[in-house]
Protein backbone atom coordinates (compact mmCIF):
# COMPACT_ATOMS: atom_id res chain seq x y z
CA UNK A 1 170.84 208.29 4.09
CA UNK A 2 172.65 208.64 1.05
CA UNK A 3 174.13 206.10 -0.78
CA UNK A 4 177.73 205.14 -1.88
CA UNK A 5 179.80 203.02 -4.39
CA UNK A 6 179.56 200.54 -1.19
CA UNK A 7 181.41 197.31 -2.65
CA UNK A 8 177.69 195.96 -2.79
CA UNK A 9 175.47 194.72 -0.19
CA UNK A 10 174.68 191.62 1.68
CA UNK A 11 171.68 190.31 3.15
CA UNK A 12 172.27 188.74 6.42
CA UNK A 13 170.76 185.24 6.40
CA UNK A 14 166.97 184.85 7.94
CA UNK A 15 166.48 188.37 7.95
CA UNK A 16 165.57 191.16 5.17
CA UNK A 17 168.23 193.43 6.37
CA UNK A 18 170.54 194.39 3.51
CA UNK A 19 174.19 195.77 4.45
CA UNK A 20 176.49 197.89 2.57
CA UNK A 21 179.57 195.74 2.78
CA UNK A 22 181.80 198.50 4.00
CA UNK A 23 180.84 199.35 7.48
CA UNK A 24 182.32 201.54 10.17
CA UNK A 25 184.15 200.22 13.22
CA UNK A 26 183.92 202.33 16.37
CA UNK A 27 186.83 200.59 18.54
CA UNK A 28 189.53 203.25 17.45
CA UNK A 29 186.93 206.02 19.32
CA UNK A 30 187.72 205.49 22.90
CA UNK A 31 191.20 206.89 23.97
CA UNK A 32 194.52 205.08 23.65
CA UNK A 33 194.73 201.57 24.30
CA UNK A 34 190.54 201.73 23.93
CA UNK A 35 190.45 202.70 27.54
CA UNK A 36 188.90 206.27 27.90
CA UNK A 37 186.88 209.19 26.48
CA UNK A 38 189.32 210.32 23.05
CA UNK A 39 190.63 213.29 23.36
CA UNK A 40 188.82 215.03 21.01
CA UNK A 41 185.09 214.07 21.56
CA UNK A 42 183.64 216.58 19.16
CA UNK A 43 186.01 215.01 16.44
CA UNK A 44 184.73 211.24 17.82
CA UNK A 45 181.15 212.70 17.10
CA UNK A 46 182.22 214.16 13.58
CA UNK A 47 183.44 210.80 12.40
CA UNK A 48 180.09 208.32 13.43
CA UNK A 49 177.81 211.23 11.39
CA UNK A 50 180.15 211.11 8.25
CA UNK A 51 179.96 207.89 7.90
CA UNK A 52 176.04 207.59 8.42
CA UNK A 53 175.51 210.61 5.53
CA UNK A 54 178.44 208.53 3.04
CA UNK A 55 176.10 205.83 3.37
CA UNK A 56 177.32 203.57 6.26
CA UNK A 57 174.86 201.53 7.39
CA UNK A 58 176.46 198.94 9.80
CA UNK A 59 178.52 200.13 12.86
CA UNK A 60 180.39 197.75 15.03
CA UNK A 61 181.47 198.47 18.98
CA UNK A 62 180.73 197.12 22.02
CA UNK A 63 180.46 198.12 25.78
CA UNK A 64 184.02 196.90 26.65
CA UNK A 65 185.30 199.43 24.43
CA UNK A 66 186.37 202.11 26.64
CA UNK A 67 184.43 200.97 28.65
CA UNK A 68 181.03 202.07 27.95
CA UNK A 69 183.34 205.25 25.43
CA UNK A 70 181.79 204.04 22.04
CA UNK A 71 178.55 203.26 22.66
CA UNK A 72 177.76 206.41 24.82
CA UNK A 73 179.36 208.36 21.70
CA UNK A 74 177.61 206.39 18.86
CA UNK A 75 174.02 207.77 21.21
CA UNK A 76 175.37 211.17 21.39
CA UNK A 77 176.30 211.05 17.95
CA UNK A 78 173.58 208.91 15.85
CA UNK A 79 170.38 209.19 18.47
CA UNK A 80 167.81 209.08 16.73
CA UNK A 81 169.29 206.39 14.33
CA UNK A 82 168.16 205.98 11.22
CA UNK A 83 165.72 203.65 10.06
CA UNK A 84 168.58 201.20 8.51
CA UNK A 85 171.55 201.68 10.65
CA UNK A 86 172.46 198.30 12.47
CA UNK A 87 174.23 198.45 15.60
CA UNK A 88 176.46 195.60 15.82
CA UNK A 89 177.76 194.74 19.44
CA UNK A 90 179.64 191.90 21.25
CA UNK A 91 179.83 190.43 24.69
CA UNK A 92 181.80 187.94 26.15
CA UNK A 93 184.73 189.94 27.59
CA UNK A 94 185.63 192.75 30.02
CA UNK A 95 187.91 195.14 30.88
CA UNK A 96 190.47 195.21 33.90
CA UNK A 97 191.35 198.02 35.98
CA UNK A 98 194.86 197.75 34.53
CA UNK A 99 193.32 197.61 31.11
CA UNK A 100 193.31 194.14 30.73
CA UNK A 101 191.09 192.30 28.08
CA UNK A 102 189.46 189.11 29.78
CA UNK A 103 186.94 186.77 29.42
CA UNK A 104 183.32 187.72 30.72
CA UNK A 105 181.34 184.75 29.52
CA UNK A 106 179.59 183.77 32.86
CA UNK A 107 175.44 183.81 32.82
CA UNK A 108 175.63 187.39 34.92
CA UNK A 109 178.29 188.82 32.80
CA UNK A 110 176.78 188.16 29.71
CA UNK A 111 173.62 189.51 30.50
CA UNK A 112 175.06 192.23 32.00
CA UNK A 113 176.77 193.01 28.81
CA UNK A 114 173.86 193.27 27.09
CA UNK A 115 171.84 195.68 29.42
CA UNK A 116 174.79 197.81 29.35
CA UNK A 117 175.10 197.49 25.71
CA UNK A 118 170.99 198.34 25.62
CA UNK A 119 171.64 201.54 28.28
CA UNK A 120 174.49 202.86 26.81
CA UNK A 121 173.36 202.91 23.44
CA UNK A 122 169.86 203.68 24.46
CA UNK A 123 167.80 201.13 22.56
CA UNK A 124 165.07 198.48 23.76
CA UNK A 125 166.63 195.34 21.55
CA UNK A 126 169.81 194.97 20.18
CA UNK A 127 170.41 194.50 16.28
CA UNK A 128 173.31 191.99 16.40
CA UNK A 129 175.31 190.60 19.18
CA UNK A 130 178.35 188.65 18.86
CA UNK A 131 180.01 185.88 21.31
CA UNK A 132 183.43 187.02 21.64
CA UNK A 133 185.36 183.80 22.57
CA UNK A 134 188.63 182.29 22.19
CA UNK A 135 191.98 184.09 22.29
CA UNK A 136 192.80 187.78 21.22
CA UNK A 137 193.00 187.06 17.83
CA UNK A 138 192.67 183.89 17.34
CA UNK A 139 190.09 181.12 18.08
CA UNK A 140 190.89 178.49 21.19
CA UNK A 141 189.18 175.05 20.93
CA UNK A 142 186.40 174.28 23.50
CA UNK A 143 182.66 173.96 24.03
CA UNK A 144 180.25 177.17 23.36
CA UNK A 145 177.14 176.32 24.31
CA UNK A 146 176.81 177.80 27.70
CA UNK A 147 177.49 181.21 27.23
CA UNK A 148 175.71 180.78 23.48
CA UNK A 149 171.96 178.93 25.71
CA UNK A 150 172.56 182.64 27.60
CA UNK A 151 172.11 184.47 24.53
CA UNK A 152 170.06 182.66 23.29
CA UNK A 153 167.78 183.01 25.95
CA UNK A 154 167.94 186.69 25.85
CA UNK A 155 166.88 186.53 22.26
CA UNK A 156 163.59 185.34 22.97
CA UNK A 157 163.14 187.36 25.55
CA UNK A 158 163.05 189.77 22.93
CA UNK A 159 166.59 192.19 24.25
CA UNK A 160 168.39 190.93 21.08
CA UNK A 161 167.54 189.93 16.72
CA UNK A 162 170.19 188.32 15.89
CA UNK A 163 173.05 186.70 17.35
CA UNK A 164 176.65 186.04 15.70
CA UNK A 165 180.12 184.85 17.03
CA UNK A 166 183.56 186.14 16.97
CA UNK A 167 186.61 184.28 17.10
CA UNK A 168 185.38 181.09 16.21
CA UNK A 169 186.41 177.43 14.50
CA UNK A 170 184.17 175.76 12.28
CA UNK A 171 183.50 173.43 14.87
CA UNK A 172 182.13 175.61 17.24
CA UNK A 173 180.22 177.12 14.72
CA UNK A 174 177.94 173.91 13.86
CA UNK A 175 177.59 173.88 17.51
CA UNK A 176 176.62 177.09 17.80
CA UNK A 177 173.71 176.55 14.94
CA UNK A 178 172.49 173.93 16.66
CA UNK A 179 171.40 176.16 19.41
CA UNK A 180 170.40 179.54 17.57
CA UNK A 181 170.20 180.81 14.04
CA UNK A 182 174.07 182.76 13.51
CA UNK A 183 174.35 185.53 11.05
CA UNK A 184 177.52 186.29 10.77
CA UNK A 185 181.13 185.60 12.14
CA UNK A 186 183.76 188.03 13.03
CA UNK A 187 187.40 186.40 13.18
CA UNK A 188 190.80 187.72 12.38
CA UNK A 189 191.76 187.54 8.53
CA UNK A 190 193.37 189.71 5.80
CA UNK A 191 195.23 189.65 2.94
CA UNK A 192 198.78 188.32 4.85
CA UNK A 193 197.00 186.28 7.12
CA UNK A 194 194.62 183.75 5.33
CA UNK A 195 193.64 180.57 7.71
CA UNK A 196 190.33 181.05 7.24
CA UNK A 197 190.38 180.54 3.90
CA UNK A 198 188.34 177.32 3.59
CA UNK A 199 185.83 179.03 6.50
CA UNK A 200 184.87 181.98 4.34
CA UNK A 201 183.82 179.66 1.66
CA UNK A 202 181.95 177.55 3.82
CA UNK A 203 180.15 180.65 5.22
CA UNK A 204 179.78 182.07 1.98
CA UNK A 205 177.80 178.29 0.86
CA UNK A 206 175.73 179.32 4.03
CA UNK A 207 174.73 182.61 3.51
CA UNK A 208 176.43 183.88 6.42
CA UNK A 209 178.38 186.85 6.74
CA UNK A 210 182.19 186.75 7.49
CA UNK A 211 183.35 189.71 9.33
CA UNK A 212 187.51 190.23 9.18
CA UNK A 213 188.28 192.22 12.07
CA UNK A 214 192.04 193.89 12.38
CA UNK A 215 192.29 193.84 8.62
CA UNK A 216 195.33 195.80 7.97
CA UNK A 217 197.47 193.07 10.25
CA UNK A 218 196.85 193.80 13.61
CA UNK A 219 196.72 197.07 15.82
CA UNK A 220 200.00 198.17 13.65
CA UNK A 221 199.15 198.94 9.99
CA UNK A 222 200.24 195.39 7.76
CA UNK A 223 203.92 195.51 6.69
CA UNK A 224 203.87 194.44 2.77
CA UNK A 225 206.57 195.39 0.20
CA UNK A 226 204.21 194.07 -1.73
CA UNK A 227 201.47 195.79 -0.87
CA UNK A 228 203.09 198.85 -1.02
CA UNK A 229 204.17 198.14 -4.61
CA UNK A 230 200.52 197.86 -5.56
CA UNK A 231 199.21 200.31 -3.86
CA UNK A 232 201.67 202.90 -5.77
CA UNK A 233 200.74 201.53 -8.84
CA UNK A 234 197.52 201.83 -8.76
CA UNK A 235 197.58 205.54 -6.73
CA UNK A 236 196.04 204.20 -3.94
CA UNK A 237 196.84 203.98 0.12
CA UNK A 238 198.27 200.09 1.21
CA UNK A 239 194.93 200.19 3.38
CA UNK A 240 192.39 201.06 0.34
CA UNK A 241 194.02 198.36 -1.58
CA UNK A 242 194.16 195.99 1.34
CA UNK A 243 190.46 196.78 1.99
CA UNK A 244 189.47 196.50 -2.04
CA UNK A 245 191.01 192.54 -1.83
CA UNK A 246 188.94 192.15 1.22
CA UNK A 247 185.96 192.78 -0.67
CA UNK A 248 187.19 191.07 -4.13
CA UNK A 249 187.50 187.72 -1.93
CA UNK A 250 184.30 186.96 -1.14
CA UNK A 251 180.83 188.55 -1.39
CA UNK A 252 180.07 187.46 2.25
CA UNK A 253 182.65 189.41 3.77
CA UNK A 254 181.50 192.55 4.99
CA UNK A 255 184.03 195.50 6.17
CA UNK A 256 184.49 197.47 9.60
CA UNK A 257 187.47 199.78 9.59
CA UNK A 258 187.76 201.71 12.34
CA UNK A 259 189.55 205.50 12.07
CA UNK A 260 189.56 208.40 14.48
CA UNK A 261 189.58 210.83 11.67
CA UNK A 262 186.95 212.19 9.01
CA UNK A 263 189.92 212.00 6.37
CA UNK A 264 190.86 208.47 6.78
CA UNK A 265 187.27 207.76 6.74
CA UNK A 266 186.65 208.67 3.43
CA UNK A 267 189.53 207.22 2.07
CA UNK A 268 188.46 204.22 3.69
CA UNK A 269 185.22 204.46 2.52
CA UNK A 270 186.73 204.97 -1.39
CA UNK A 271 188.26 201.90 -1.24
CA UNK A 272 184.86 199.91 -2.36
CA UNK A 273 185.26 201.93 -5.71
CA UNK A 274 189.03 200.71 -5.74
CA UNK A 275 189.42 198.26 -9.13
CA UNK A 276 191.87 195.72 -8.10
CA UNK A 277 193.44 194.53 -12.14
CA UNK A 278 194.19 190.59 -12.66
CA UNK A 279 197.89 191.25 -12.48
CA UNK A 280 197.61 193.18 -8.89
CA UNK A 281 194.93 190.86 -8.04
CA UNK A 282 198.27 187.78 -8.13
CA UNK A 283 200.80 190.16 -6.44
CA UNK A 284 198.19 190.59 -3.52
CA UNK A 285 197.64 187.09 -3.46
CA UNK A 286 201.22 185.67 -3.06
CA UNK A 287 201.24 187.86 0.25
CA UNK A 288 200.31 185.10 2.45
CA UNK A 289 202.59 182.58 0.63
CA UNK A 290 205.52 184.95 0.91
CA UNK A 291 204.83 185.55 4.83
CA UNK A 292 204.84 182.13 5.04
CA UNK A 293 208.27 181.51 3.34
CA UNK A 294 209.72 183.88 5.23
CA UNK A 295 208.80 182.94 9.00
């Protein structure tokens, strides 16, 4: 695998495995509305293998996507994988015949989201798995540690490593370590919308990775006058400098963009070279404040 300027790396905690902090998300693969083969499958293929050889060494999807799309791709694609690739995956939801997103968190639907995870994917034991719980994009309040015994359980029965959560409070969090070691957490976050502000430090105190998922604001790209403004000054797309803060804010946060295309992949992939100045570094940073004011 070759390497590349990668915004660092990050070792996830209890284990020696050592991430380039800009990964690859595989969610925009699958057709529209992540329902569906794409409609160019050769292209889907094109896209996992570019990011492998520029050094990407982390690739998040799960078995919901499409369903079954992603994972069947990132196979065709990536089998044999590479010694250091880590497949990160999620359970905990499902898809509807009207292409409905809902919760799957039952003892039989978790574990049959991770055997289709393990077939579809074609692997023995999975490298991560996150809970997916609470809302769309946001976390709901409630107890975890049903669903959380399950995959825990599954863990050491050897079918899964290590086990992280997505959309998630603090709160459920120490709940969640009282039950299993967590690696990382995947919640909504980016530069307009910081609530987990305090989290990511705590996190970062931990050791754990923090995972922003839907960084550029959401399915649609993240309107920013602001943004825009620094991106131009600094000759750079809104979503390289949008992913360049995401780095700059904490060494614990580790990057999945997802793309369809080999050219927004590499621009994605340049923006862990991007050098954010002090004076951009403010403008970025009175984003949130100024979405705030304005709602």
């Amino acid at each position: 695998m070759n390497e590349m300027n990668s915004g660092g790396r990050f070792v996830l905690p209890g284990t020696e495995i050592a991430l380039n902090r800009m990964g690859y998300g595989a969610m925009q693969l699958a057709g529209p509305q992540v329902w569906g083969p794409p409609k160019d499958v050769e292209g889907a293929i094109a896209v996992l293998q570019e990011a492998v050889a520029a050094g990407v060494n982390h690739i998040d999807t799960s078995d919901f996507y499409g369903p079954h799309v992603t994972n069947q791709l990132i196979r065709r694609a990536l089998d044999p994988y590479p010694d250091q690739l880590v497949l990160v995956t999620k359970v905990g939801a499902k898809r509807g015949q009207d292409k409905s997103w809902n919760h799957a968190l039952s003892r039989q639907e978790l574990t049959e989201g991770v055997q289709d995870n393990l077939r579809n994917l074609g692997l023995e034991r999975l490298d991560v798995v996150n809970l997916r719980v609470g809302g769309i994009s946001a976390p709901t309040d409630g107890a975890i540690e049903e669903p959380l015994t399950v995959l825990a359980e599954l863990q050491q029965k050897g079918l899964i490593r290590h086990i992280g959560l997505s959309n998630v409070t603090p709160a459920q969090l120490k709940e969640g370590q009282k039950i299993t070691g967590i690696v990382c957490v995947q919640n909504f976050y980016n530069v307009a919308n910081r609530v987990d502000d305090a989290f990511i430090d705590e996190l970062r105190d931990q050791g754990i990775a923090y995972v922003p998922f839907f960084p550029l604001g959401g399915f649609s790209p993240l309107q920013s006058a602001t943004l825009n403004e620094v991106a131009a000054s600094l000759e750079a797309t809104p979503m390289q400098v949008a992913l360049a803060w995401l780095l700059h804010r904490s060494p614990n946060i580790l990057l999945i963009p997802g793309t369809s295309s080999v050219g927004h992949l590499r621009e994605n992939l340049a923006a862990a070279s991007l050098e954010l100045p002090a004076a951009a570094l403010g403008r970025l940073n009175s984003i949130a404040a100024e979405k705030v004011a304005a709602s």
